[in-house]
C-alpha atoms as a PDB file:
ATOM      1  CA  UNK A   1     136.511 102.714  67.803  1.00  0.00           C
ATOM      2  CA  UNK A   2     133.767 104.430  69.365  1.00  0.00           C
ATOM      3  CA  UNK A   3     130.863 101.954  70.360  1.00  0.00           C
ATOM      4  CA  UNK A   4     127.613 104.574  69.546  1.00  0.00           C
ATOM      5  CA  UNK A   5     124.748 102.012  70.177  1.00  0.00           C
ATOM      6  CA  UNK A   6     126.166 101.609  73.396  1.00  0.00           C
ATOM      7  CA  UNK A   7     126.640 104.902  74.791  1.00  0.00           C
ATOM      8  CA  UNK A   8     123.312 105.571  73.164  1.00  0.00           C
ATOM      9  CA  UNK A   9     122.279 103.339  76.190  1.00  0.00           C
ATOM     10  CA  UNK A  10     124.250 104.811  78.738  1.00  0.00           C
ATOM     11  CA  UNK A  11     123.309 108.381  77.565  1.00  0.00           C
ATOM     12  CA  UNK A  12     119.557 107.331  77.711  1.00  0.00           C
ATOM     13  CA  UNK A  13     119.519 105.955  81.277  1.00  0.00           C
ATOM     14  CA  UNK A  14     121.301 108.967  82.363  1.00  0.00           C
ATOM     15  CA  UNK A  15     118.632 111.087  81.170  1.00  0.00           C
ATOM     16  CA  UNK A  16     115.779 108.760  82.098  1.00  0.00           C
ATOM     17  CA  UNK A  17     117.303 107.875  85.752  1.00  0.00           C
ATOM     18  CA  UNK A  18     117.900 111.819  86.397  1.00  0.00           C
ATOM     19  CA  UNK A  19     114.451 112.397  85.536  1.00  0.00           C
ATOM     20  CA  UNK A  20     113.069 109.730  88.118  1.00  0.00           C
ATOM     21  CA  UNK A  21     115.409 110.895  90.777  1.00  0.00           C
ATOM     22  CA  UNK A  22     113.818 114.728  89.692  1.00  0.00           C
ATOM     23  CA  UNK A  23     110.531 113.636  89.363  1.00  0.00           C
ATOM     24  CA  UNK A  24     110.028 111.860  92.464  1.00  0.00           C
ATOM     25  CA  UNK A  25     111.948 115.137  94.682  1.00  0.00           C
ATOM     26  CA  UNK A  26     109.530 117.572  92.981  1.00  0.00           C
ATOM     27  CA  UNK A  27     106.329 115.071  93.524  1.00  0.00           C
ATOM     28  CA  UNK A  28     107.510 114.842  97.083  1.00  0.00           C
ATOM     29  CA  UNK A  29     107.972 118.867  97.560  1.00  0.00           C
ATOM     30  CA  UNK A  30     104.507 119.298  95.958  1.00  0.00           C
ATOM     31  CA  UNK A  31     102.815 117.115  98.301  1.00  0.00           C
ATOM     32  CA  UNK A  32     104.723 117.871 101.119  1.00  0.00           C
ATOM     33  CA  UNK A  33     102.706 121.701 100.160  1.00  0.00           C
ATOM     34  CA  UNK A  34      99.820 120.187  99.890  1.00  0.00           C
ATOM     35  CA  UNK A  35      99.910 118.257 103.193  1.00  0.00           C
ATOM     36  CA  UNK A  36      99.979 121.262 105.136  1.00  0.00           C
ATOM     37  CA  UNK A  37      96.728 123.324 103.294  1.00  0.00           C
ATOM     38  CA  UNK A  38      94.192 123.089 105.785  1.00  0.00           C
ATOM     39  CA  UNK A  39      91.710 122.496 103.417  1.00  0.00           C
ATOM     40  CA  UNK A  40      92.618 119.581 102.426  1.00  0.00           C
ATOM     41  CA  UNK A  41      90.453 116.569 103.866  1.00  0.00           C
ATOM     42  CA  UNK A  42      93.667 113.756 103.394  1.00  0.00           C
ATOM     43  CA  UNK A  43      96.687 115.510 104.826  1.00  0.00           C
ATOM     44  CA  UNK A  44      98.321 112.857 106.412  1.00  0.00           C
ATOM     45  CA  UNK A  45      97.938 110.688 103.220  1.00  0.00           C
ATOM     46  CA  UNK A  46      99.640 113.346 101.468  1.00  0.00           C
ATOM     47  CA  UNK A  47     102.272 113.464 104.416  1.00  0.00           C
ATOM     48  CA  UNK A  48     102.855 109.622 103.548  1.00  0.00           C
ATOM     49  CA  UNK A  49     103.126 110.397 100.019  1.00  0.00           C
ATOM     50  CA  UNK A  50     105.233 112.511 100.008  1.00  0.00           C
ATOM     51  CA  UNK A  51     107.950 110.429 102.413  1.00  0.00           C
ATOM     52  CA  UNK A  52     107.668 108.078 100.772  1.00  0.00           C
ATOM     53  CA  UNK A  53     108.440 110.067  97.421  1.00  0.00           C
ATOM     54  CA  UNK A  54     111.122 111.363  99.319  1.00  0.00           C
ATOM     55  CA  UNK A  55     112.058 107.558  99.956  1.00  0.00           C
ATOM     56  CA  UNK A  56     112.456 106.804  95.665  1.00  0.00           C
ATOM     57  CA  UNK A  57     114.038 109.633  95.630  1.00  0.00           C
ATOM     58  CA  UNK A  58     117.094 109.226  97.561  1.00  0.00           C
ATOM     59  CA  UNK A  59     116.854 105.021  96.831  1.00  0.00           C
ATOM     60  CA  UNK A  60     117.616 105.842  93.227  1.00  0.00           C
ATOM     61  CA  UNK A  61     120.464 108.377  93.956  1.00  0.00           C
ATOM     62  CA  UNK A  62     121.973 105.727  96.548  1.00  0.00           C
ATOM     63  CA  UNK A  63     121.560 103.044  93.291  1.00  0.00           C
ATOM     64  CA  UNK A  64     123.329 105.375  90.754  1.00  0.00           C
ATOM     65  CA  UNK A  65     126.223 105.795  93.677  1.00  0.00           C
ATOM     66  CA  UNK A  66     126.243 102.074  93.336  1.00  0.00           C
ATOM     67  CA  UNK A  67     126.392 102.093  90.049  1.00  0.00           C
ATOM     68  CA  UNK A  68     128.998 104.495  89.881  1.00  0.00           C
ATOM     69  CA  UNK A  69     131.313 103.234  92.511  1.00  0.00           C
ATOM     70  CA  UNK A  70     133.145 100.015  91.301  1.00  0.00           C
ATOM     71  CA  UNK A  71     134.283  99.430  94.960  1.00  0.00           C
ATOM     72  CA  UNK A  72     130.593  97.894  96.171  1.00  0.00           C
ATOM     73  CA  UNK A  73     131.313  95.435  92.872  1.00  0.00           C
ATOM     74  CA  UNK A  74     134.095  92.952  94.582  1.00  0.00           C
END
């Protein structure tokens, strides 16, 4: 028997931990562009910003391969 209210969950924080890991790559890009318009009065807080979006980024991809890989679980 197929448990639905649980891979309701698992289907959920797929969706909602893709988004973060998408979110927080595009953020970074954007700012990233940003930091280099030399107009801008803040570029290297927009150079932090976006390393560090970089950062949440590639933390949550490294959490989902944790996640993923039962071989960190032991």
């Amino acid at each position: 028997m197929i448990d639905w209210a649980a891979f309701l969950v698992v289907a959920l924080a797929t969706v909602i931990g893709a988004g973060c890991i998408v979110l927080f790559f595009a953020l970074g890009v954007r700012l990233g562009a940003e930091s280099e318009d030399p107009r801008r009065g803040a570029r290297g807080a927009l150079a932090l910003a976006s390393r560090v979006c970089y950062a949440l980024s590639g933390a949550a991809v490294l959490f989902g391969v944790y996640l993923i890989v039962p071989y960190f679980h032991h």
